[in-house]
Protein backbone atom coordinates (compact mmCIF):
# COMPACT_ATOMS: atom_id res chain seq x y z
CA UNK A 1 116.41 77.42 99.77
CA UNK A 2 115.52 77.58 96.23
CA UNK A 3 117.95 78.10 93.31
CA UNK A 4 115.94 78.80 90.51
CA UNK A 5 113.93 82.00 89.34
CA UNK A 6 110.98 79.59 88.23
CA UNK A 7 111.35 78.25 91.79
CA UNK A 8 111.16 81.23 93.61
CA UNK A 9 108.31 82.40 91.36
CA UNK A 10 106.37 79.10 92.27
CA UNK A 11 107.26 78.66 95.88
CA UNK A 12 104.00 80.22 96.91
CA UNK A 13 101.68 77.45 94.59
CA UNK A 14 100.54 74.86 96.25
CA UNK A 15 103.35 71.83 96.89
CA UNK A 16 101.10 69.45 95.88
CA UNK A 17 100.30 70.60 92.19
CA UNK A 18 102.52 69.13 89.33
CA UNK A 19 105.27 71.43 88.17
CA UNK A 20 105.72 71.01 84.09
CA UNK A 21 106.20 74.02 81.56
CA UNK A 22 103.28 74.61 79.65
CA UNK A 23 104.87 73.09 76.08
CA UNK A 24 104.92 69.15 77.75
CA UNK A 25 100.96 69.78 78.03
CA UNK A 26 100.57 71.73 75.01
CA UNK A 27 100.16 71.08 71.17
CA UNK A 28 102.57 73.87 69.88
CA UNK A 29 101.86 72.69 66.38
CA UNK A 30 100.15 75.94 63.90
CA UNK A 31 99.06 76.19 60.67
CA UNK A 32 99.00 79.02 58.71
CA UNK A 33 96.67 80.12 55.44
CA UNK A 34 97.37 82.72 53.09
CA UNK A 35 93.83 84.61 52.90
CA UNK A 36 93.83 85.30 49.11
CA UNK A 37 93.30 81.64 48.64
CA UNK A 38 89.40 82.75 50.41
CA UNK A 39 88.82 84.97 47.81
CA UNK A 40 86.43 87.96 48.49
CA UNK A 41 84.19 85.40 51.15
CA UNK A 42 83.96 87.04 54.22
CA UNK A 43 85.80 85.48 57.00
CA UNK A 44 86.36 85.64 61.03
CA UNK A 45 89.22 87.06 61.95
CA UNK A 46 90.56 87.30 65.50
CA UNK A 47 92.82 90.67 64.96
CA UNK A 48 94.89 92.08 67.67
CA UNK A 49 92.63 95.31 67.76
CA UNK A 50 89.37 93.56 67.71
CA UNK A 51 90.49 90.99 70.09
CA UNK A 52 91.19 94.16 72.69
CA UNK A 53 87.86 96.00 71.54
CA UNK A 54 85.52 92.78 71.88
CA UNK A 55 87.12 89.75 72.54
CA UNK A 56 86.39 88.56 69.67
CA UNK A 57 86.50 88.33 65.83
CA UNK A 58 85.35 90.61 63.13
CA UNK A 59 83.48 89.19 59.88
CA UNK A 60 84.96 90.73 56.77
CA UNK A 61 86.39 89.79 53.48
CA UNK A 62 89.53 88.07 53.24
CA UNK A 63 90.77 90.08 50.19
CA UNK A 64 90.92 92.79 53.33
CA UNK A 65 93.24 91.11 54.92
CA UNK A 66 97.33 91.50 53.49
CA UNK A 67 99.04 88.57 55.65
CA UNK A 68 99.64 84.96 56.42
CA UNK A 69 97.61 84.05 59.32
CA UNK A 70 96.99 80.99 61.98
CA UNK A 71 94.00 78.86 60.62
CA UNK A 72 91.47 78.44 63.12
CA UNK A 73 89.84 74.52 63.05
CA UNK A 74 88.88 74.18 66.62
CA UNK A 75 88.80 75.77 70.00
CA UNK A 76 92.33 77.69 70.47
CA UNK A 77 93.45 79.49 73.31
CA UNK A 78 95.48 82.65 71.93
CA UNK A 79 98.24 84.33 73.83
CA UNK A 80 99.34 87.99 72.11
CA UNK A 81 103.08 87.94 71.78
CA UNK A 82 102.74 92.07 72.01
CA UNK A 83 102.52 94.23 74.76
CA UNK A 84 102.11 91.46 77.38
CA UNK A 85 100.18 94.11 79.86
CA UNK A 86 97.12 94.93 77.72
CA UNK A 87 96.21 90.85 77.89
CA UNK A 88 95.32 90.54 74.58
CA UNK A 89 94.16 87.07 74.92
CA UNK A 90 90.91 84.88 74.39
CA UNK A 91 89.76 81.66 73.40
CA UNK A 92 89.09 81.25 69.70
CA UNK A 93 86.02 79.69 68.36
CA UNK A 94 85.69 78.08 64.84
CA UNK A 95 83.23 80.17 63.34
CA UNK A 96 79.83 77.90 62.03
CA UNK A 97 79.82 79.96 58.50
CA UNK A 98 82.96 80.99 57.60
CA UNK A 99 86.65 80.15 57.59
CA UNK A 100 88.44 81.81 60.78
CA UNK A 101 92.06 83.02 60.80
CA UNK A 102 93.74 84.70 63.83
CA UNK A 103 96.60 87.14 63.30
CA UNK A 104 99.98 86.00 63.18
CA UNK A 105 100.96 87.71 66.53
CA UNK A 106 99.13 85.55 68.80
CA UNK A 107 100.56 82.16 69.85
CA UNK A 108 97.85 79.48 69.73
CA UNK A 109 98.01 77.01 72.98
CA UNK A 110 95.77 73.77 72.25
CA UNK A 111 95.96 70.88 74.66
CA UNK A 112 93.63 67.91 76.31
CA UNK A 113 95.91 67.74 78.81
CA UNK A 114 94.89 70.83 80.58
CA UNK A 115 91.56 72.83 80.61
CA UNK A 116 91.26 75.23 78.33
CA UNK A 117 89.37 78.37 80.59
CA UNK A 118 91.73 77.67 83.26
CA UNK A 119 94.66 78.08 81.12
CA UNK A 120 92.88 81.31 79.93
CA UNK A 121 92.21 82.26 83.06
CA UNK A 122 96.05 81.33 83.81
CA UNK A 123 97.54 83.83 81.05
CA UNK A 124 95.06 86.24 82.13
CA UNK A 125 96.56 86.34 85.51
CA UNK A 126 98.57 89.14 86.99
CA UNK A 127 101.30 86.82 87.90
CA UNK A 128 101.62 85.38 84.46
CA UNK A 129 101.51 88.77 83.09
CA UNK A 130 104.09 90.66 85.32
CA UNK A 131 106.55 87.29 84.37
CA UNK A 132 106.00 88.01 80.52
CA UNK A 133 106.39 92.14 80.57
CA UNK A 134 109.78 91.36 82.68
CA UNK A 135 111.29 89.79 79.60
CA UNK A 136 109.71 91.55 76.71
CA UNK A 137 111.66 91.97 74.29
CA UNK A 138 111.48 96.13 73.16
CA UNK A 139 112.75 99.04 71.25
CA UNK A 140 109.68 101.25 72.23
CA UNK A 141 107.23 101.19 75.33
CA UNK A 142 104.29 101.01 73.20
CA UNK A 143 105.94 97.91 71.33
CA UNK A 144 106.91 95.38 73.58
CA UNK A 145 107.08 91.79 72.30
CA UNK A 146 107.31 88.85 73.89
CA UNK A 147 109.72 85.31 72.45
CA UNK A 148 107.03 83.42 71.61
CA UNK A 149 108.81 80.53 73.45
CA UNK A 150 108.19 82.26 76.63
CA UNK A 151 104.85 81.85 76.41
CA UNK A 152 104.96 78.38 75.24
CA UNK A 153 107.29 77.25 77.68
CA UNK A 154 105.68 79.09 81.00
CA UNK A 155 106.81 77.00 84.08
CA UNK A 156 103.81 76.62 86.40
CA UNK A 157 102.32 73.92 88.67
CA UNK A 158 99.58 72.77 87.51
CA UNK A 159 96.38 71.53 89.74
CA UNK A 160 95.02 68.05 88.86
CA UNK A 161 92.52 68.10 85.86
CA UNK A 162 89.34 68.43 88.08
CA UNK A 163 90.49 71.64 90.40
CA UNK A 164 91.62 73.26 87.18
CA UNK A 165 87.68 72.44 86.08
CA UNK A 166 85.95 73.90 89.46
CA UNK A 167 88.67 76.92 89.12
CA UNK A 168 87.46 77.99 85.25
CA UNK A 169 83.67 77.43 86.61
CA UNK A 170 84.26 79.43 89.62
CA UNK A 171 86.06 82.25 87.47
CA UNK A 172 82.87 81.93 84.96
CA UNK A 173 80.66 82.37 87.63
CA UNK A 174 82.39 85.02 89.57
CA UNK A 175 83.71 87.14 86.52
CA UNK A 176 80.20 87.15 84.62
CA UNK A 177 78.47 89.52 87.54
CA UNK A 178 81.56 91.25 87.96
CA UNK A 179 81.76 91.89 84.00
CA UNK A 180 78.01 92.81 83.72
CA UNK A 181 78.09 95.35 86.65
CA UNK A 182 81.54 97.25 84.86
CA UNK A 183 79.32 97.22 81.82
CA UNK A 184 76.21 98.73 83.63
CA UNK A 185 78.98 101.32 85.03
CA UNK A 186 80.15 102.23 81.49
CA UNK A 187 76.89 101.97 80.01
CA UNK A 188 75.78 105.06 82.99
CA UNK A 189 79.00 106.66 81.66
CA UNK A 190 78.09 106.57 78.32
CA UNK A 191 75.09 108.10 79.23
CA UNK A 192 76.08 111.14 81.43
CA UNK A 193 78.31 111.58 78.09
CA UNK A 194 75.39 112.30 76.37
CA UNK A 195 74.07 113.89 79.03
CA UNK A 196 76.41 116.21 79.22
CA UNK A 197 76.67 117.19 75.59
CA UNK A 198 72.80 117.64 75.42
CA UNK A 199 73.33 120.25 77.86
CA UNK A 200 75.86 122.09 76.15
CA UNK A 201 74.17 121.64 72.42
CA UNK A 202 70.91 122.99 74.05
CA UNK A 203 72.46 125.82 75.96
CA UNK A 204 74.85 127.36 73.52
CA UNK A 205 72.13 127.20 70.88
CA UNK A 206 68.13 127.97 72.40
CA UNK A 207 70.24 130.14 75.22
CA UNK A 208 69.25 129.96 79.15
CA UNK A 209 66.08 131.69 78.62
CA UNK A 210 63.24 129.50 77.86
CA UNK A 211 60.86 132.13 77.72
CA UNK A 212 63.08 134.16 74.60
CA UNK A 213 60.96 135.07 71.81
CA UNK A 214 62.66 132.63 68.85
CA UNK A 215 63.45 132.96 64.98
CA UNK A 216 64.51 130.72 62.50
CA UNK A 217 68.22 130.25 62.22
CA UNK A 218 68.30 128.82 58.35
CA UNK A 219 70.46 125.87 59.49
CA UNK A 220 67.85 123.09 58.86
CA UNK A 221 69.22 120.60 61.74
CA UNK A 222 69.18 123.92 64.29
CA UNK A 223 65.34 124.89 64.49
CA UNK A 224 64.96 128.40 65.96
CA UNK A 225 67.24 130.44 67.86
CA UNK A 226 66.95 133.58 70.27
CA UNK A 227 65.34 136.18 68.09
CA UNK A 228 68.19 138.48 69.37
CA UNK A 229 70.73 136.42 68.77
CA UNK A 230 73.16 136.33 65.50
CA UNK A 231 74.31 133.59 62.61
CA UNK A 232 78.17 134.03 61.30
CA UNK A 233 80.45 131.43 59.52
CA UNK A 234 83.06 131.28 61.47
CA UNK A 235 85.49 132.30 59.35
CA UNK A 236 84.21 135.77 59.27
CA UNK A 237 85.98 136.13 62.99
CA UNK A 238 87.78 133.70 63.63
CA UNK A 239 91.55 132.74 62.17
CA UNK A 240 91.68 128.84 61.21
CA UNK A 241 94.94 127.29 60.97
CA UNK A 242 95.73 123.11 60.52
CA UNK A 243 98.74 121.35 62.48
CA UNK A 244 101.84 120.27 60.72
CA UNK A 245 101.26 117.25 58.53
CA UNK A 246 104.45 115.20 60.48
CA UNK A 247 104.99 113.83 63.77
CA UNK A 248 107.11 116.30 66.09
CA UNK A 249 110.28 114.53 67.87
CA UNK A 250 108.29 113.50 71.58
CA UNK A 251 110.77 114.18 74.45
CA UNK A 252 109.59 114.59 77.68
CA UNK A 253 112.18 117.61 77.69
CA UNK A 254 111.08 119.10 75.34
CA UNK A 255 110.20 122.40 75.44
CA UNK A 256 106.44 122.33 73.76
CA UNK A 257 103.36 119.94 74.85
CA UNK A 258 102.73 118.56 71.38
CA UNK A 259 99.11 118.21 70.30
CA UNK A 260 97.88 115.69 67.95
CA UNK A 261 94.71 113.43 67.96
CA UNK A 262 96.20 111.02 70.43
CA UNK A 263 96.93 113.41 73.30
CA UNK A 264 93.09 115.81 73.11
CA UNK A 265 90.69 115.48 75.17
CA UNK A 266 87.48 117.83 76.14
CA UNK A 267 89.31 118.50 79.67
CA UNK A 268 93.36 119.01 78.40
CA UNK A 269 95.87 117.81 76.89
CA UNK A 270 98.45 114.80 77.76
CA UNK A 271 101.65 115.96 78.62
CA UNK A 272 103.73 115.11 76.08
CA UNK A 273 106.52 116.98 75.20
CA UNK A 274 108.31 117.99 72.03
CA UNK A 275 111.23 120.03 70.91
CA UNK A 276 110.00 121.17 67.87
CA UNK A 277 107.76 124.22 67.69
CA UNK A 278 104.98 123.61 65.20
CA UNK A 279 101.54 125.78 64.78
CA UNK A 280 101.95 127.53 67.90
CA UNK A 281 99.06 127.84 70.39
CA UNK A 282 98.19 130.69 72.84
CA UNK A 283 95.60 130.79 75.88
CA UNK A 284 92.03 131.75 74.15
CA UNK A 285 92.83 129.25 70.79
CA UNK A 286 90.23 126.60 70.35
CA UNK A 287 92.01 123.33 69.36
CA UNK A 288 90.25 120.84 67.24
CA UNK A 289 90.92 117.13 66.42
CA UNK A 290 90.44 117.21 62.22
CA UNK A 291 90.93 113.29 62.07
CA UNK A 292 88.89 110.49 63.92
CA UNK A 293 90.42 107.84 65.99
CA UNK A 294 89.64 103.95 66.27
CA UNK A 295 86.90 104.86 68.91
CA UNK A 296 84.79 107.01 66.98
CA UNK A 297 84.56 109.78 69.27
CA UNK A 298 87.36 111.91 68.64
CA UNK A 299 86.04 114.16 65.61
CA UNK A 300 85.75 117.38 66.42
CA UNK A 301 86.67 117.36 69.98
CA UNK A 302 87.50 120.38 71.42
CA UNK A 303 89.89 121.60 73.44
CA UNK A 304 90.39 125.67 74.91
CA UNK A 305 93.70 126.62 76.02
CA UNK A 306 93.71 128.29 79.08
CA UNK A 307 97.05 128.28 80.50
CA UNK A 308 100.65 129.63 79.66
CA UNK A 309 101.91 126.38 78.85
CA UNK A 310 103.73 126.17 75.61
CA UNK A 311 101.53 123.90 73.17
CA UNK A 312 102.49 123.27 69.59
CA UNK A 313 99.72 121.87 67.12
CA UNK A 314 100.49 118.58 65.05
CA UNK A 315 98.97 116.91 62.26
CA UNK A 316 95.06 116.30 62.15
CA UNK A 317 94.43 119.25 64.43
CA UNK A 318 93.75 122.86 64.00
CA UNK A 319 93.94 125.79 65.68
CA UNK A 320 91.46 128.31 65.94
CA UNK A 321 91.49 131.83 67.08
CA UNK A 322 88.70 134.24 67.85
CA UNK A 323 88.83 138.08 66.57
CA UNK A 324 85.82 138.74 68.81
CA UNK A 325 83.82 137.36 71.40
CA UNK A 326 84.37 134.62 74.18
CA UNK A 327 86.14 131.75 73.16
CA UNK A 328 84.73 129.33 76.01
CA UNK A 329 81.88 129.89 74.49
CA UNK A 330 82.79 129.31 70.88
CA UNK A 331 84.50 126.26 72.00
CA UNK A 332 81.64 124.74 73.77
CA UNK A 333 79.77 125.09 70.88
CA UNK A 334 82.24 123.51 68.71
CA UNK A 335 82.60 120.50 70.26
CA UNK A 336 81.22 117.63 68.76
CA UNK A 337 79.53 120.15 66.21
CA UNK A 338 76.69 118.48 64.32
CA UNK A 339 77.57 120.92 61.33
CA UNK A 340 81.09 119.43 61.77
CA UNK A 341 80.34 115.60 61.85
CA UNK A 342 78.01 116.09 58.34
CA UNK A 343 80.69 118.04 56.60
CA UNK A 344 83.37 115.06 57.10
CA UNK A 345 85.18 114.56 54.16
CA UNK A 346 86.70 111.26 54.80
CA UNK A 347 86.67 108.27 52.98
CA UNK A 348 88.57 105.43 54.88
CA UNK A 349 89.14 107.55 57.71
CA UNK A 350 86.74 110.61 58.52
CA UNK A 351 88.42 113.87 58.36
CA UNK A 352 87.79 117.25 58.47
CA UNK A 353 89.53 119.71 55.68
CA UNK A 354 90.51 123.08 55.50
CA UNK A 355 87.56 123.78 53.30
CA UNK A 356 85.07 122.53 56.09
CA UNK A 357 85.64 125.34 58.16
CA UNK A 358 84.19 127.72 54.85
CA UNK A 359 80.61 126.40 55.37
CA UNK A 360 80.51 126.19 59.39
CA UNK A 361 78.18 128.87 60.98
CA UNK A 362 77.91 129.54 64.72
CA UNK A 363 75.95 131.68 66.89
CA UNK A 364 76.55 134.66 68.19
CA UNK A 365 74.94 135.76 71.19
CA UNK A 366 75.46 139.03 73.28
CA UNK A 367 78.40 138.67 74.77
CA UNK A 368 77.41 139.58 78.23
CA UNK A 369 74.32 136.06 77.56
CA UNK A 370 77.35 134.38 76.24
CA UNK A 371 79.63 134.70 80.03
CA UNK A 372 76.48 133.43 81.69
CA UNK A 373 76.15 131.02 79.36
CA UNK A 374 79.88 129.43 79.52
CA UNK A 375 79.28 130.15 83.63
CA UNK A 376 76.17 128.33 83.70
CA UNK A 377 78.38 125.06 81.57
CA UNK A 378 81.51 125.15 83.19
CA UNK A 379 79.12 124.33 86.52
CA UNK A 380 77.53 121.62 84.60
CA UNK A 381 80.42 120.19 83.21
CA UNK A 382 82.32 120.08 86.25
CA UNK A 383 78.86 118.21 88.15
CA UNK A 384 79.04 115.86 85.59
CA UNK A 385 82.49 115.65 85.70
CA UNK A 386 82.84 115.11 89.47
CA UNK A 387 79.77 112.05 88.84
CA UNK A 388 81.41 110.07 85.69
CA UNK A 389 84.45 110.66 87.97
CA UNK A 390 83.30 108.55 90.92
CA UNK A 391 81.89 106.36 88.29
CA UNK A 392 85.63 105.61 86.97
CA UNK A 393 86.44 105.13 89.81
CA UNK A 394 84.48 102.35 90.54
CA UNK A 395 85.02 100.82 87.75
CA UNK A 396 89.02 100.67 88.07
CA UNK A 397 88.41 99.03 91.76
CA UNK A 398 85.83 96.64 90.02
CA UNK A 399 88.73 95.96 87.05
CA UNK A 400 91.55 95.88 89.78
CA UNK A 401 89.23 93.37 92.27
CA UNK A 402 88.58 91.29 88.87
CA UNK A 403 92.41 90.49 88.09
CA UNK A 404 93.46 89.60 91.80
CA UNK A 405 90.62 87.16 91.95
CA UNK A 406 91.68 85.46 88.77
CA UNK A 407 95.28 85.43 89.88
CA UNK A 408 94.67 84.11 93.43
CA UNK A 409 92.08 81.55 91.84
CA UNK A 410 94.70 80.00 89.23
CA UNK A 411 97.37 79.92 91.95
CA UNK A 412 95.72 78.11 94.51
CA UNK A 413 95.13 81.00 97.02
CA UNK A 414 91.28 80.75 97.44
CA UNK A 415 89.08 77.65 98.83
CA UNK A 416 87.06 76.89 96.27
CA UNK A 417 84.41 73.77 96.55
């Protein structure tokens, strides 16, 4: 019977591997540079957010960069001390033409004791990872931190030197295809993305009806339009008003669904709730994200309101309201505007402002061409929808097959020659 929790959580290793906590096999020792001393030379820096973006560093210049950080001189495994379930973690790489720094919030694991990709491969695991998010320590969900010491000090049994070798290889091996077909996945994603937007751009501006005699619209990056059709700025019928420039208290009950950047998307809203009532919104308002995101991709998304839920409208988006025609329409052809991406305003971040909306013009169809047009999308979008779907889906059992070979690989539950 065991007595221990690190016990219990290793009684299902194998008996013959070595139990030692990670800090006897690892150098613990960091050093840390202030990068002002580097000047304006560019340097590689493993960030938190780039690390969880690309797995790697990003070249810029150090007088970017405000804080002490861990010098970089050889190969370093680094373990994020934050929010233990997005497994922030890679193995660092001195970089051949510049000095590289990590940020402060990883703990660097060095050793010649152990081998390096299976100890990545170790703290990648899911078993490693449910340990650490059992003891974060947290004030907020999206800010959970882990003692530093338990990383360093993670009990495990260790396989001898060799197994831990033919483990990392078989993990290379096996995790390469795996990686490449996700990436072929998203890549087809990315693609029915564009896809579907081309579809919508084409629709809600040349119409359903090849065969329409055409006119010039006067918008230079347009080309012709229908020859029956119209060219308004939108703010000669439709109502523009921005969010609240604060954040709303979130309370899940809370009697509004706040909307900010964070919680749009083309297809709804997150629901998160709020008990203050900011710029209100009503089924038929278009809402629009004024603000990008880290992605890239959130400017000028679109969102139409289409239920009685109660939604109030935060900072960096609007609300917009139509005094005439169908506002499906007008939102499909708001979405990812061209006219809206060129007018951005932004200088470290791109933003959209109030005066934007002044030089935006939109077509107007007939409104009986612009039902079947928003029929003839909303079938298209949900095709498209129901595909990139499926696609997802795939993907999360490729991600979710990934981790539990990694985790029965470093724990000695797979035969491997």
């Amino acid at each position: 019977m065991t007595n221990t929790f690190e016990e219990q959580w290793l009684v299902d290793l194998p008996c013959t591997w070595v139990e030692k906590r990670a800090d006897f096999l690892c150098d613990s020792h960091r050093t840390t540079v202030d990068p002002s001393q580097f000047g304006d030379n560019l340097v590689a820096h493993y960030s938190i957010p780039q690390v969880q973006e690309t797995g790697g560093p990003i070249i810029e210049p150090a007088s970017d960069i405000d804080s002490s950080k861990l010098l970089i001189t050889t190969d370093t495994l680094l373990v994020s001390k934050l929010n233990p379930r997005k497994r922030t973690i890679c193995i660092a790489t001195p970089h051949g033409d510049h000095p590289t720094v990590a940020s402060g919030e990883f703990v660097a694991i060095k050793s010649d004791k152990i081998d390096q990709r299976y100890a990545y491969y170790l703290w990648c695991s899911e078993k490693v990872t449910d340990r650490l998010s059992a003891i974060v320590q947290s004030v907020t969900r999206s800010h959970q931190r882990v003692n530093p010491s338990d990383i360093q000090k993670l009990p495990w049994k260790w396989p001898p030197l060799e197994t831990q070798r033919r483990i990392a290889q078989f993990l290379d091996e096996k995790t390469v295809r795996i990686d490449a077909l996700i990436e072929k996945k998203r890549a087809l994603l990315d693609r029915l993305a564009e896809k579907r937007q081309a579809m919508i751009t084409r629709a809600v501006t040349k119409g359903l009806n090849p065969n329409a005699p055409m006119k010039p619209s006067g918008i230079d990056w347009l080309g012709d339009i229908p020859a029956h059709w119209e060219v308004k700025r939108l703010i000669s019928f439709c109502d523009f008003q921005s969010g609240k420039a604060h954040e709303p208290f979130i309370d899940q009950d809370g009697a509004y669904i706040c909307v900010n950047a964070r919680f749009v998307s083309t297809d709804g809203v997150a629901e998160k709730r709020c008990t203050v009532n900011l710029t209100p919104a009503i089924p038929g308002d278009i809402l629009m994200v004024m603000s990008d995101l880290p992605n890239g991709r959130a400017l000028a998304r679109s969102f139409l309101v289409n239920d009685q839920r109660q939604y109030a409208v935060n900072q960096r988006v609007c609300r917009i309201r139509t005094q005439r025609g169908l506002p499906a329409y007008f939102s499909y052809q708001l979405n990812r505007n061209p006219q809206l991406l060129r007018y951005n305003d932004g200088k470290e971040q791109t933003h959209l402002s109030n005066s934007t909306f002044k030089l935006v013009q939109l077509l107007q169809p007939p409104e009986d061409e612009q039902w079947r047009i928003v029929d003839y999308l909303d079938e298209v979008v949900f095709i498209l929808g129901k595909t990139a779907a499926q696609i997802e889906a795939s993907v999360e059992l490729l991600t979710e097959y990934r981790s539990a070979l990694i985790t029965a690989a470093v724990t000695g539950q797979l035969e491997i020659a």
